[in-house]
N, C-alpha and C. Protein backbone atom coordinates (compact mmCIF):
# COMPACT_ATOMS: atom_id res chain seq x y z
N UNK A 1 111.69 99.51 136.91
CA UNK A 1 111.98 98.10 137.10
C UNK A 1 111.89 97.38 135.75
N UNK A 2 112.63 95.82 135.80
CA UNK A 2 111.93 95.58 134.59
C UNK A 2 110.81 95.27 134.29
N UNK A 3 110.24 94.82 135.02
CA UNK A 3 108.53 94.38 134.74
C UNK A 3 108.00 95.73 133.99
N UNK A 4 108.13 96.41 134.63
CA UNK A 4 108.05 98.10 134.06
C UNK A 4 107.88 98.12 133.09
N UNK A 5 109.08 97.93 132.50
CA UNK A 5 109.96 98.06 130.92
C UNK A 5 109.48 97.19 130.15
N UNK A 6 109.47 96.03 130.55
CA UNK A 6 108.52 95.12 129.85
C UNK A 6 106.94 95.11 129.72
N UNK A 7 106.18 95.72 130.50
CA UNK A 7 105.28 96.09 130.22
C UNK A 7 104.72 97.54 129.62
N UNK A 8 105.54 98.08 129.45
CA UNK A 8 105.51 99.16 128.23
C UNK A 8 105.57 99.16 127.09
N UNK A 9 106.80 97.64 126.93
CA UNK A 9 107.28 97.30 125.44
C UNK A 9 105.83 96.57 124.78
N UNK A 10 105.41 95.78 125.94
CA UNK A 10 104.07 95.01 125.17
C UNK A 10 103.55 95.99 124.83
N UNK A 11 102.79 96.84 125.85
CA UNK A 11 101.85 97.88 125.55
C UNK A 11 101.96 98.69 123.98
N UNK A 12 103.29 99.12 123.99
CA UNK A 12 104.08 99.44 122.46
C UNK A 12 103.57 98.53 121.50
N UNK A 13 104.05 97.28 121.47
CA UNK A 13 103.83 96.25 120.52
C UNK A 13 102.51 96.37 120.25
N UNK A 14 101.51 96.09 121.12
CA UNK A 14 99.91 96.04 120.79
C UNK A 14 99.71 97.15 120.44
N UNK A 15 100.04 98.12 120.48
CA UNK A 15 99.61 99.75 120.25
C UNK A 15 100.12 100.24 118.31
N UNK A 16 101.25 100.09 118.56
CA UNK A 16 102.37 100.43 116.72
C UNK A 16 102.46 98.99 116.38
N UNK A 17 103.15 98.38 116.85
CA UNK A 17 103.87 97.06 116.08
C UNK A 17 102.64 96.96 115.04
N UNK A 18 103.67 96.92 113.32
CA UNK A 18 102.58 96.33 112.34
C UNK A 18 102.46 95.05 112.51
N UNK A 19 103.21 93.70 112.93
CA UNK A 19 103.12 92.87 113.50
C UNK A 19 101.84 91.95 114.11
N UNK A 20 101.26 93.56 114.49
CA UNK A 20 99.70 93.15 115.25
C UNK A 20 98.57 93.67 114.81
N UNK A 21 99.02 94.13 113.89
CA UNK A 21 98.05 94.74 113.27
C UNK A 21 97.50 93.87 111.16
N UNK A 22 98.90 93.83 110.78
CA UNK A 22 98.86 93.57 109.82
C UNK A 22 97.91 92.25 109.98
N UNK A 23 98.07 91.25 110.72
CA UNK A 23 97.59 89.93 110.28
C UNK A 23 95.59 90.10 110.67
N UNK A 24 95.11 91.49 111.03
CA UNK A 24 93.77 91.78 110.56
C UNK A 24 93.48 92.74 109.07
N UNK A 25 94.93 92.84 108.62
CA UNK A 25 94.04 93.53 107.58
C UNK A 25 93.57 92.96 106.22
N UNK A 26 92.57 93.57 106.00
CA UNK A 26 91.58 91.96 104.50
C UNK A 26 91.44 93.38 103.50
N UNK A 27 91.73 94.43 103.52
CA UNK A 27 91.76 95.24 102.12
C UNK A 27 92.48 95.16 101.19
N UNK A 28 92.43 95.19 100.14
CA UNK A 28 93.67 95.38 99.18
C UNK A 28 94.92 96.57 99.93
N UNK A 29 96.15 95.97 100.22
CA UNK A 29 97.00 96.79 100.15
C UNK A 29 98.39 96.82 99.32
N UNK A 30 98.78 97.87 98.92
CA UNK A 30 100.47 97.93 98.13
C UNK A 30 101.85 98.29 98.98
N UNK A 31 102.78 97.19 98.96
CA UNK A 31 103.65 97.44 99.94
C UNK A 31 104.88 97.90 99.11
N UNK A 32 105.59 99.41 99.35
CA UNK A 32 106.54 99.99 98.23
C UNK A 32 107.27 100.08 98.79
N UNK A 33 108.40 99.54 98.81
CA UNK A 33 109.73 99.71 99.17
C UNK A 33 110.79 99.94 98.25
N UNK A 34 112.29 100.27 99.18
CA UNK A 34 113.44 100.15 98.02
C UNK A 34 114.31 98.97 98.81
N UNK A 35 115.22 98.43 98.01
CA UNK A 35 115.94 97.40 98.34
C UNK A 35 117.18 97.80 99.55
N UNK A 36 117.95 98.98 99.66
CA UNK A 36 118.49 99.28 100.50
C UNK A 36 117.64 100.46 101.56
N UNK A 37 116.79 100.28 102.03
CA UNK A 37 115.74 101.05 103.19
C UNK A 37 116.38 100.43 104.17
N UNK A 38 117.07 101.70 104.73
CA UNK A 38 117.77 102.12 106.06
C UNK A 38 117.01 101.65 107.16
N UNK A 39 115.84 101.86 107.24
CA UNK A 39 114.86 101.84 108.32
C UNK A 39 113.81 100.75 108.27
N UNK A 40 113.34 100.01 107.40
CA UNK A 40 112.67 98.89 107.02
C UNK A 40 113.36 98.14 106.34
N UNK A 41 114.34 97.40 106.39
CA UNK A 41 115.03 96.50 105.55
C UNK A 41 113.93 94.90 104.82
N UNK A 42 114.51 94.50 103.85
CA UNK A 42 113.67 93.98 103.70
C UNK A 42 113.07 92.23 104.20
N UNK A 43 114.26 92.35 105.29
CA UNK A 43 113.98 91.09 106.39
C UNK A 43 112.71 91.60 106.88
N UNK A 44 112.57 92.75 107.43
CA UNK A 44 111.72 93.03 107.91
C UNK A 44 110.04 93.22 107.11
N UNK A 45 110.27 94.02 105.90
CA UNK A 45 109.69 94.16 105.33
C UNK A 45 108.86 93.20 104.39
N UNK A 46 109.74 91.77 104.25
CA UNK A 46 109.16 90.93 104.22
C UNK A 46 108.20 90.04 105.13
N UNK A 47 108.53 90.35 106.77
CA UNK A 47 107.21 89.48 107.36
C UNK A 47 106.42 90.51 107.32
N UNK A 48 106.20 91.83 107.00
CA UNK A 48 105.16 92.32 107.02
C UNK A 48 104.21 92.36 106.13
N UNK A 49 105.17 91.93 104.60
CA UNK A 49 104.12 91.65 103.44
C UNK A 49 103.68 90.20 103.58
N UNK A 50 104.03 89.36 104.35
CA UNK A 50 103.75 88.09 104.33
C UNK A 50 102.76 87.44 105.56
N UNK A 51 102.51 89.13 106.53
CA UNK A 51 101.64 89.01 107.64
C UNK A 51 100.19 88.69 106.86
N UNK A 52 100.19 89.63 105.93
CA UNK A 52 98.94 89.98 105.58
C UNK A 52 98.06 89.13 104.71
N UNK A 53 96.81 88.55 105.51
CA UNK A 53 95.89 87.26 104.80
C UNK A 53 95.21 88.07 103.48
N UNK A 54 94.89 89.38 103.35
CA UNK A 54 94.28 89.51 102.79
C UNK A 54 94.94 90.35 101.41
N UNK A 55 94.15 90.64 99.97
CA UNK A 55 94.88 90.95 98.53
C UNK A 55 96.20 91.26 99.10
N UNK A 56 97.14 91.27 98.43
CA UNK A 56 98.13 92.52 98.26
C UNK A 56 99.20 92.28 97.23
N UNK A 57 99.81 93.29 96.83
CA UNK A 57 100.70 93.36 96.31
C UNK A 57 101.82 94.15 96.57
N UNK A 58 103.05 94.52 95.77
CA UNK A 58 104.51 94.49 96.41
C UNK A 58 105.00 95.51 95.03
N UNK A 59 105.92 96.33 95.75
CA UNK A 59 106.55 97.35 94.68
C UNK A 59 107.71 97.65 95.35
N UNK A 60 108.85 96.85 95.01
CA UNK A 60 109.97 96.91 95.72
C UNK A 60 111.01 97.43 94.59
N UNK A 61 111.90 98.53 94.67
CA UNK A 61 112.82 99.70 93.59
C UNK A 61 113.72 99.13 94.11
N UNK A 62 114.99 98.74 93.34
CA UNK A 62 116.29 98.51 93.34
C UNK A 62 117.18 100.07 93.90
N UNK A 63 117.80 100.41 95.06
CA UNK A 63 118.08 101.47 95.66
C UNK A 63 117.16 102.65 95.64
N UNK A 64 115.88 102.39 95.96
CA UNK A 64 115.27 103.79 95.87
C UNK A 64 115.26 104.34 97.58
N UNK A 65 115.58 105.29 97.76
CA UNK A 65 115.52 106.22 98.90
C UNK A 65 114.49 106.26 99.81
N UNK A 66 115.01 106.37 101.14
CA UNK A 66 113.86 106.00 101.86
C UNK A 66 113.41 107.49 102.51
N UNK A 67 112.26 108.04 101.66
CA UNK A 67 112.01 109.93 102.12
C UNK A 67 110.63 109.68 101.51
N UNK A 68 109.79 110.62 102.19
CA UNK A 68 107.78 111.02 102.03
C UNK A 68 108.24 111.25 100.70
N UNK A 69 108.99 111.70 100.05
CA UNK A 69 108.76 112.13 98.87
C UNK A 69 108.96 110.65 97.57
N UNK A 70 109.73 110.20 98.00
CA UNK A 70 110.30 109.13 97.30
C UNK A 70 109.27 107.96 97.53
N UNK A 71 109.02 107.58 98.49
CA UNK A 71 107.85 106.91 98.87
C UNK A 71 106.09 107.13 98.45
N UNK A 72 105.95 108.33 98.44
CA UNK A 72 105.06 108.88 97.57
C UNK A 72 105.16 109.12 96.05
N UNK A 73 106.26 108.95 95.22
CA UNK A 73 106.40 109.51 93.89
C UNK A 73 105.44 108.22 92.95
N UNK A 74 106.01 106.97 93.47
CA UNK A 74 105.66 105.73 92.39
C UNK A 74 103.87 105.96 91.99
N UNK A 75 104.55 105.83 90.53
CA UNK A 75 102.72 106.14 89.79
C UNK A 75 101.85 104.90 90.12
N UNK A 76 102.61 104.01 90.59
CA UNK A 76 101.75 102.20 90.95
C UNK A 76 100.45 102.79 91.86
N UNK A 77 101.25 103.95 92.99
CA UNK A 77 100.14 103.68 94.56
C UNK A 77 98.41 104.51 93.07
N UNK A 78 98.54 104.97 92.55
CA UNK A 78 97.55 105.47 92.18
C UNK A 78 97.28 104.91 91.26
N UNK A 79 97.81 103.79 90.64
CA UNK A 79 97.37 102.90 89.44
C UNK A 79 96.41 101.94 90.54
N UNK A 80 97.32 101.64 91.73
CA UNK A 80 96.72 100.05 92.52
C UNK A 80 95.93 100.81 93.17
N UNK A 81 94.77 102.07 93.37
CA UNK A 81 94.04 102.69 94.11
C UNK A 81 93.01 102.95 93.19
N UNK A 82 93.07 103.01 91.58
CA UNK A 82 91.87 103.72 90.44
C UNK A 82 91.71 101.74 90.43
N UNK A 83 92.61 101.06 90.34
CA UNK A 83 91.93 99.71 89.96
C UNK A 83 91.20 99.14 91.11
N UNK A 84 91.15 99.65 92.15
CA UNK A 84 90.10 98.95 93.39
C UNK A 84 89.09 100.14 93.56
N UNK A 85 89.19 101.48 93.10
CA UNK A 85 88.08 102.45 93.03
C UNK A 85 87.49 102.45 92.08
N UNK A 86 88.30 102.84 91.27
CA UNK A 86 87.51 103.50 89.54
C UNK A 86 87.49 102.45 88.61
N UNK A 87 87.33 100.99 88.81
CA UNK A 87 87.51 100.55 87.17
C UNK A 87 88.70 100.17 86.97
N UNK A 88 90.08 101.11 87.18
CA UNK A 88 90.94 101.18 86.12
C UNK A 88 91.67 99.86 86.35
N UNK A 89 92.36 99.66 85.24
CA UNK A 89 93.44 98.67 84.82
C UNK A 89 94.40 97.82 86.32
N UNK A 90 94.40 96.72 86.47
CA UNK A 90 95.24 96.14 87.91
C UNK A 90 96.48 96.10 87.35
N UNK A 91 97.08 96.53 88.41
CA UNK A 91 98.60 95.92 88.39
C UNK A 91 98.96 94.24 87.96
N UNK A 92 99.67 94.32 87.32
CA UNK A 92 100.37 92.59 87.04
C UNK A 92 100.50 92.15 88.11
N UNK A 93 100.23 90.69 87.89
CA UNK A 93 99.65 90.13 89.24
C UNK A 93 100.76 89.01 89.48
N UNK A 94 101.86 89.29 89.63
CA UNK A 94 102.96 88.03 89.27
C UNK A 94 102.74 86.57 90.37
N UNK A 95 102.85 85.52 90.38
CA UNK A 95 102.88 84.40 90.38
C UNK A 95 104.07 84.16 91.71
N UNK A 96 104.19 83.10 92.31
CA UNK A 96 104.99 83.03 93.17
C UNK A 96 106.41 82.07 91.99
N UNK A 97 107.49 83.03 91.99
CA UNK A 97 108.81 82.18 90.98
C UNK A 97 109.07 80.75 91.30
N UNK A 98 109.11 79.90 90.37
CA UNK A 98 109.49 78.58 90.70
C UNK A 98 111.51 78.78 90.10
N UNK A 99 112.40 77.79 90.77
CA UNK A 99 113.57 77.39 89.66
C UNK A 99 113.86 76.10 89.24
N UNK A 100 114.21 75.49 88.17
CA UNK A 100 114.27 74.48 87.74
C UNK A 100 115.21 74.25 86.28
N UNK A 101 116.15 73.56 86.72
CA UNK A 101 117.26 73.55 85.76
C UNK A 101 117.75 74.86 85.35
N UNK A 102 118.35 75.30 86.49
CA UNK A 102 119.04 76.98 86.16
C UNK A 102 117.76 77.88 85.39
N UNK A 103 116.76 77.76 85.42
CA UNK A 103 115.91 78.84 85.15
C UNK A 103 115.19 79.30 86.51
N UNK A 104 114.61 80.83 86.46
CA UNK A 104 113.60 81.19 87.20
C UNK A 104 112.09 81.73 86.42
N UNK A 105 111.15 80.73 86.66
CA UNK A 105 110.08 81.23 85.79
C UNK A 105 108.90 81.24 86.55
N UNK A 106 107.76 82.43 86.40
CA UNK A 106 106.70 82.72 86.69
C UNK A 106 105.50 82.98 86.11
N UNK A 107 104.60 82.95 86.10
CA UNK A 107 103.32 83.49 85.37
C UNK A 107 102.79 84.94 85.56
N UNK A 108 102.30 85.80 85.01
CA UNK A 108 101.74 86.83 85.46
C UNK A 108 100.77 87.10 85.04
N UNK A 109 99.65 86.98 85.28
CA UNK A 109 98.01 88.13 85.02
C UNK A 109 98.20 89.29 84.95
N UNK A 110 98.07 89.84 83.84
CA UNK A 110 97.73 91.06 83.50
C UNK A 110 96.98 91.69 82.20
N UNK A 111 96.39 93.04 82.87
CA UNK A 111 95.32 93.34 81.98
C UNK A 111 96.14 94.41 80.79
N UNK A 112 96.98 94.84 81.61
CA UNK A 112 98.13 95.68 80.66
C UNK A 112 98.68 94.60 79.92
N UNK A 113 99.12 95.28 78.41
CA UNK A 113 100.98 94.01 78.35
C UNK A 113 101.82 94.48 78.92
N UNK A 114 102.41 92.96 79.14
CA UNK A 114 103.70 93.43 79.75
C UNK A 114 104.96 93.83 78.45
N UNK A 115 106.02 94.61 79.48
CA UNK A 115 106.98 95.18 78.01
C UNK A 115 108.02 94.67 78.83
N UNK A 116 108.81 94.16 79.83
CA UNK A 116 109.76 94.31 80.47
C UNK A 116 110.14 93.45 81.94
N UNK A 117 110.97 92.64 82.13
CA UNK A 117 111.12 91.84 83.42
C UNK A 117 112.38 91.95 84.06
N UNK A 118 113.02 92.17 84.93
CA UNK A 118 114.50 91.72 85.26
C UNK A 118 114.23 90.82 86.42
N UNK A 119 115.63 90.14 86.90
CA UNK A 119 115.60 89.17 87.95
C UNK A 119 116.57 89.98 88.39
N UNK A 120 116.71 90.77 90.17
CA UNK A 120 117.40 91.55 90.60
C UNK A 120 118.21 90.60 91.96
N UNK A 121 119.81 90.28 92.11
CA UNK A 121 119.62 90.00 93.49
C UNK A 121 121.34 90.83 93.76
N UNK A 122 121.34 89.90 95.11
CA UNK A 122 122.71 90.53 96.02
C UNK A 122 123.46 89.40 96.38
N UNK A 123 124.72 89.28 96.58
CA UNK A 123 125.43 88.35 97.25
C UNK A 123 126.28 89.10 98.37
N UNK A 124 126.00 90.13 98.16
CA UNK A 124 126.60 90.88 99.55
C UNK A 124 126.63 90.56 100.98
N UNK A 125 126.90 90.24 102.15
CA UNK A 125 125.89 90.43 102.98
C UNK A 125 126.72 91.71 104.00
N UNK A 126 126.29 91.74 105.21
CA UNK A 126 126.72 93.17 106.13
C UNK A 126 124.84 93.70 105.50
N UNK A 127 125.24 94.98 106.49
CA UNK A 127 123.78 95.67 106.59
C UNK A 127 123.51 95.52 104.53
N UNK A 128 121.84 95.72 105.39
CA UNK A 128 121.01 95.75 103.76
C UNK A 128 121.41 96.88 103.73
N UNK A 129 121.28 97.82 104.04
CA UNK A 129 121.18 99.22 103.35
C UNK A 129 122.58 99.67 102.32
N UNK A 130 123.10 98.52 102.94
CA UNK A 130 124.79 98.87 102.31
C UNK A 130 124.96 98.27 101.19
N UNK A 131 124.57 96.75 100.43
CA UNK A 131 124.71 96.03 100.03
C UNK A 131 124.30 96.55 98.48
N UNK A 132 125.25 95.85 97.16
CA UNK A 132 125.16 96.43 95.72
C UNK A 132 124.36 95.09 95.15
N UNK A 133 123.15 95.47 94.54
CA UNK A 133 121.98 94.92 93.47
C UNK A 133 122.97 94.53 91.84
N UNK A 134 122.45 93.75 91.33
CA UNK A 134 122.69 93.62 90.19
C UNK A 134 121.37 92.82 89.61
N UNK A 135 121.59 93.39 87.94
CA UNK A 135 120.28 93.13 87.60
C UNK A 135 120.43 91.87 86.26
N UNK A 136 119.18 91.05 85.85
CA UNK A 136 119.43 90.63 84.82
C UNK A 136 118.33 90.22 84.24
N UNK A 137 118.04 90.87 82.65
CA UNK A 137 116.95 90.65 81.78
C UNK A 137 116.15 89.64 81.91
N UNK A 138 115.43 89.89 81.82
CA UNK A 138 114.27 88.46 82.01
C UNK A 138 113.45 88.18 80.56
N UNK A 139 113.24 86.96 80.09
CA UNK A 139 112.17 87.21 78.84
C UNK A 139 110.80 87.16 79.12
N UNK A 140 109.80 87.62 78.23
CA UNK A 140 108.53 87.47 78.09
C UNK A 140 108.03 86.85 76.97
N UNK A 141 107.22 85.80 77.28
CA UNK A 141 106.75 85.08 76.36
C UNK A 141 105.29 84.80 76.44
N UNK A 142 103.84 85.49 76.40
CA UNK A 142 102.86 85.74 76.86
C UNK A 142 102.60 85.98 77.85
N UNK A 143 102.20 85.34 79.03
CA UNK A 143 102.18 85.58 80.63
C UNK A 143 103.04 84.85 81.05
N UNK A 144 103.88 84.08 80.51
CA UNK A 144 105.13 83.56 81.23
C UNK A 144 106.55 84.26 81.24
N UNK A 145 107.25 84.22 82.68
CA UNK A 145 108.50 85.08 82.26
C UNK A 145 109.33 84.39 82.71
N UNK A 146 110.95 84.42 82.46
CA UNK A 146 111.80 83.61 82.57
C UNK A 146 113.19 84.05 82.88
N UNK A 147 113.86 83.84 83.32
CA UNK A 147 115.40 84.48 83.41
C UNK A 147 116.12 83.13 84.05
N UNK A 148 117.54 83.67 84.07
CA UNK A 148 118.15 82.88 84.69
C UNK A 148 118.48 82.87 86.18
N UNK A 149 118.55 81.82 86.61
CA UNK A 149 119.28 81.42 88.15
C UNK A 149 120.08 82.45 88.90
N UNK A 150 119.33 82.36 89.94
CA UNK A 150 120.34 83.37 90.07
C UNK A 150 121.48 82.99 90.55
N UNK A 151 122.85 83.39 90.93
CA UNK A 151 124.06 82.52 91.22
C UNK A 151 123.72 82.35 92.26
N UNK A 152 124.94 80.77 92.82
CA UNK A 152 124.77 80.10 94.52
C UNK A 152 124.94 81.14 95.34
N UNK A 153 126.16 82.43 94.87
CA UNK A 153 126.28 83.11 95.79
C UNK A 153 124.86 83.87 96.45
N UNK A 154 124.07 84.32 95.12
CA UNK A 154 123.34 85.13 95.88
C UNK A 154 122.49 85.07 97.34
N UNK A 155 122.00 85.80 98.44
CA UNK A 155 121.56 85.46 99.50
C UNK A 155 120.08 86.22 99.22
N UNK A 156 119.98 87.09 98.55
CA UNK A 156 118.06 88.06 98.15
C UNK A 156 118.22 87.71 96.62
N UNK A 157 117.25 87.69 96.21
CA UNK A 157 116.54 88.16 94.79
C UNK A 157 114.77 87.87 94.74
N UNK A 158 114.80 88.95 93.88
CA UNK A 158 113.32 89.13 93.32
C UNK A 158 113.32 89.29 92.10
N UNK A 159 112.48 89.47 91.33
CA UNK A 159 111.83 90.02 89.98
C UNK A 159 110.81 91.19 89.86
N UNK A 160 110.98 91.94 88.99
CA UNK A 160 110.04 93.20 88.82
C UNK A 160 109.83 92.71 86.98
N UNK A 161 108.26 93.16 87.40
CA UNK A 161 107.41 93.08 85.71
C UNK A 161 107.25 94.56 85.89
N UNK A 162 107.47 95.25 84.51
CA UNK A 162 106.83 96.15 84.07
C UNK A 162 106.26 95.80 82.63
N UNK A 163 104.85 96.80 82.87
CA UNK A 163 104.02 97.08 81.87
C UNK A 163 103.92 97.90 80.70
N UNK A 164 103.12 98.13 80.09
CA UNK A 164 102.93 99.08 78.77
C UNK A 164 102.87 100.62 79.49
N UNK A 165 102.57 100.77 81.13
CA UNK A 165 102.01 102.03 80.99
C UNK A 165 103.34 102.11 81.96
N UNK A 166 104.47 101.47 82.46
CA UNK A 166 105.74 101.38 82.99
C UNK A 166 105.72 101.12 84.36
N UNK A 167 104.32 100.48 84.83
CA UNK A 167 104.11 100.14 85.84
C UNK A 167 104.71 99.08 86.63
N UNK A 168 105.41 99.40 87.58
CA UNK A 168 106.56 98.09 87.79
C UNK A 168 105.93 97.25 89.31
N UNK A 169 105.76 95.97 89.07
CA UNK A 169 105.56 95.13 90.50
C UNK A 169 106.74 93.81 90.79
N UNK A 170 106.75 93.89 91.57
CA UNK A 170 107.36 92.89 92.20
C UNK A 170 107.03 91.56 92.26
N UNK A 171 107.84 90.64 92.25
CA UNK A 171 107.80 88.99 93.36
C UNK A 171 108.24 89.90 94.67
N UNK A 172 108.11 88.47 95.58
CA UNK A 172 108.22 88.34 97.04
C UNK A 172 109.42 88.43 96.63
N UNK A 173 110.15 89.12 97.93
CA UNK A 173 111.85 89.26 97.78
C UNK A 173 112.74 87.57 98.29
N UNK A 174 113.26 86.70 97.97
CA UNK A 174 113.51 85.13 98.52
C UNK A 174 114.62 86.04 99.12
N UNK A 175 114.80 85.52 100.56
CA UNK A 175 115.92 86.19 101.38
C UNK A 175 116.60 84.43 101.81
N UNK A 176 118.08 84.54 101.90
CA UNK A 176 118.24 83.71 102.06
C UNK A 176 119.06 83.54 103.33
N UNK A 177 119.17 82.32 104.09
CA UNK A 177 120.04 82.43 105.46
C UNK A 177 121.17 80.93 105.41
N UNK A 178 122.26 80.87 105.80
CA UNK A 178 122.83 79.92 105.61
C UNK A 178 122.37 78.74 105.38
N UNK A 179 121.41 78.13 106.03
CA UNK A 179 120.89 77.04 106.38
C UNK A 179 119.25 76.67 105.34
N UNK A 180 119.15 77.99 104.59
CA UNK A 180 117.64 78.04 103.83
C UNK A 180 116.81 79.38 103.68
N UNK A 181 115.37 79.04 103.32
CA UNK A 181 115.01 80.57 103.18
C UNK A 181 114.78 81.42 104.71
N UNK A 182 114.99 82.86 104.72
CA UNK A 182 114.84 83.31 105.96
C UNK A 182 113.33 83.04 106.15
């Protein structure tokens, strides 16, 4: 019946859905994605980094593959795991991007230097997984970084800082919907 069906789906939801889970978790966590993920797109993937009240940070790859292996390779998960265990060095801690007069600029904390920024977006739309990235240099000027606007067309963009040791983090991905941000 449907009551049935519908009460399975809750049961589901309370059981897997990160949904219900994420908005208890208070540990430091790292959320790694790639920009075309077949299976987590990053509509999605964004309320799940945005469930979470407690630290986190974001490692989102311009087309990286969505496989255990690929998902496991980035040297970040074990950089952002020795800096909440061992001491070691934190990931760049980027700033939420402001724009203002055709610029996009942010701040970043970090204990590394930074060597490297781009501002990445899409004007594509149809499925994410389908959709072509383009990238564009960003400057660094102590902890401030800067690039340009991204065009009206675009509907996503983010920024990735990398570091001295090539450690790359993310901004929040801005997704956009006709009417404003998704």
């Amino acid at each position: 019946s449907i009551d049935a069906l519908e009460d399975r789906r809750t049961e589901w939801v309370k059981a897997y859905d990160p949904g219900s889970h994420l908005p208890q978790c208070r540990v430091p966590i790292l959320f790694v994605n790639g920009t075309n993920d077949p299976h987590y797109p990053l509509d999605s993937y964004m309320k799940s980094f945005d469930a979470v009240p407690g630290p986190k940070q974001l490692c989102v790859t311009v087309n990286m593959p969505h496989s255990h292996p690929a998902g496991w390779a980035p040297q970040e998960i074990g950089l952002f795991i020795d800096s909440h265990c061992r001491d070691g060095a934190a990931l760049p801690k980027p700033q939420r991007p402001t724009i203002r007069d055709g610029q996009v600029t942010l701040k970043c904390e970090s204990e590394t230097p930074l060597k490297k920024a781009d501002l990445h977006f899409t004007s594509d739309d149809g499925l994410r997984s389908q959709r072509t990235w383009q990238s564009v240099p960003a400057t660094i000027e102590g902890n401030t970084i800067t690039a340009p606007a991204p065009p009206e067309t675009a509907n996503t963009w983010f920024l990735t800082i990398t570091d001295e040791r090539d450690a790359i983090v993310s901004t929040a991905a801005r997704l956009f919907r006709r009417y404003g941000y998704a």
